[in-house]
Protein backbone atom coordinates (compact mmCIF):
# COMPACT_ATOMS: atom_id res chain seq x y z
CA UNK A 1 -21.22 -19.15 -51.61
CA UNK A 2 -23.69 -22.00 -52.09
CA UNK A 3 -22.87 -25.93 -52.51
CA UNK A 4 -22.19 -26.74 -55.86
CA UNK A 5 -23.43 -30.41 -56.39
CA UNK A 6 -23.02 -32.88 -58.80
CA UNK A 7 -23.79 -33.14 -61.90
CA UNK A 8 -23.50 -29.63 -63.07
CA UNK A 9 -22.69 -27.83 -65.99
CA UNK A 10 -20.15 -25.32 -66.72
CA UNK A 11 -21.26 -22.27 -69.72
CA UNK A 12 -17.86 -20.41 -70.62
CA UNK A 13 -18.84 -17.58 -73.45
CA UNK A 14 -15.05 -16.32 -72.41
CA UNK A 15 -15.82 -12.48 -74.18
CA UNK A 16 -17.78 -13.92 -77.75
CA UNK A 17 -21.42 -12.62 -75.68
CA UNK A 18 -21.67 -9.98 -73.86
CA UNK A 19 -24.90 -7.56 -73.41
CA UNK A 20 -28.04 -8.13 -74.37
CA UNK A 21 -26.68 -11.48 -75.89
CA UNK A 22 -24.68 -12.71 -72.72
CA UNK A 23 -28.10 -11.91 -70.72
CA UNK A 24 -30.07 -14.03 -73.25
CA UNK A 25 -28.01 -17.10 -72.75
CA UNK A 26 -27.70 -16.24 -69.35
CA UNK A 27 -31.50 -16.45 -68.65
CA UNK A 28 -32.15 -19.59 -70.54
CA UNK A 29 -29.41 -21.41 -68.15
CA UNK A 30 -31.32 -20.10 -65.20
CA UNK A 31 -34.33 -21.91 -66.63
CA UNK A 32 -32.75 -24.72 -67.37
CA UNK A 33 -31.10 -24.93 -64.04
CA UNK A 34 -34.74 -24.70 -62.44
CA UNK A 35 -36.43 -26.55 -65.03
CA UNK A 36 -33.92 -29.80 -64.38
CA UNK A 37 -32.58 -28.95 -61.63
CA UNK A 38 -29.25 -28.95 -61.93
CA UNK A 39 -26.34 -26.38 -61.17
CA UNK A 40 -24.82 -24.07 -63.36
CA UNK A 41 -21.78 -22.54 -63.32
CA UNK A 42 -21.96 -19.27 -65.54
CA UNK A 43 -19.07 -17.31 -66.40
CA UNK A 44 -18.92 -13.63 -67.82
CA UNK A 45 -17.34 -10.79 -68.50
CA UNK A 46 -16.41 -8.41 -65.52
CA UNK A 47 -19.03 -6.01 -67.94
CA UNK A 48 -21.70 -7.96 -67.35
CA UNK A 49 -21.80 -9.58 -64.08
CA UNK A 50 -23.97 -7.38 -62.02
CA UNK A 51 -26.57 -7.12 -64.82
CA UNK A 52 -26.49 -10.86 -65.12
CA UNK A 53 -26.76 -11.25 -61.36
CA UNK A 54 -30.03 -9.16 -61.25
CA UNK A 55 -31.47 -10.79 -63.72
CA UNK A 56 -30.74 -14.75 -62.97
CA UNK A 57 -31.85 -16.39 -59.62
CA UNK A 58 -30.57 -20.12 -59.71
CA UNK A 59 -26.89 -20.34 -61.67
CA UNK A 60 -23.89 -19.11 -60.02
CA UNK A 61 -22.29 -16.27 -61.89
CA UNK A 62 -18.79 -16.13 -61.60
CA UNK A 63 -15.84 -14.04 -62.96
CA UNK A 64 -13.16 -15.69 -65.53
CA UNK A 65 -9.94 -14.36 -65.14
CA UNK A 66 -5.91 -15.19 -65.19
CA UNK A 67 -5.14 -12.21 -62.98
CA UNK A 68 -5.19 -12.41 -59.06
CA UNK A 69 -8.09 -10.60 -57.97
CA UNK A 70 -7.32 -7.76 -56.60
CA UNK A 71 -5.52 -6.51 -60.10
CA UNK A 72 -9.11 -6.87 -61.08
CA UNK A 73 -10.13 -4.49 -58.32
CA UNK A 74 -7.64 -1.60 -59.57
CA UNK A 75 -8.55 -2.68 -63.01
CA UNK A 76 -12.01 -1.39 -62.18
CA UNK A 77 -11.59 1.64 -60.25
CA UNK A 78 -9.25 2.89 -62.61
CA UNK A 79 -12.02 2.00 -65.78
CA UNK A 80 -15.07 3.67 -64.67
CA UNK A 81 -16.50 2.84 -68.29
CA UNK A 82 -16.44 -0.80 -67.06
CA UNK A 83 -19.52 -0.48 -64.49
């Protein structure tokens, strides 16, 4: 993982985007973040991460959860629907 340095900014949609709307916000952070740059920290729903990944070049996508990771591992191998 990269250095995160200061200042940055932290976006938090928790699960109120998601889609073709969480992408949307996504990709005017990345702008931002290369317009001014600045870091961002993005955070989405497991859903959407890859397809925000792909599509974003500068913020650091990250995953939101209150569950160790590796219950989100089983969560998604056991949810197929979810990739």
């Amino acid at each position: 993982m990269t250095n995160i340095k200061a200042p940055f900014f932290e976006i938090g949609p928790k699960s109120y985007l998601y889609g073709d709307e969480i992408l949307e916000l996504a990709k005017a952070a990345d702008a931002a973040s290369e317009k001014y740059d600045v870091d961002i920290i993005f955070t989405c729903p497991v859903v959407d991460i890859r397809r925000v990944k792909e599509n974003t070049k500068r913020i650091h996508v990250l995953l939101p959860t209150w569950i160790p990771f590796p219950w989100v591992v089983v969560w998604l191998t056991f949810c197929p629907r979810a990739w």
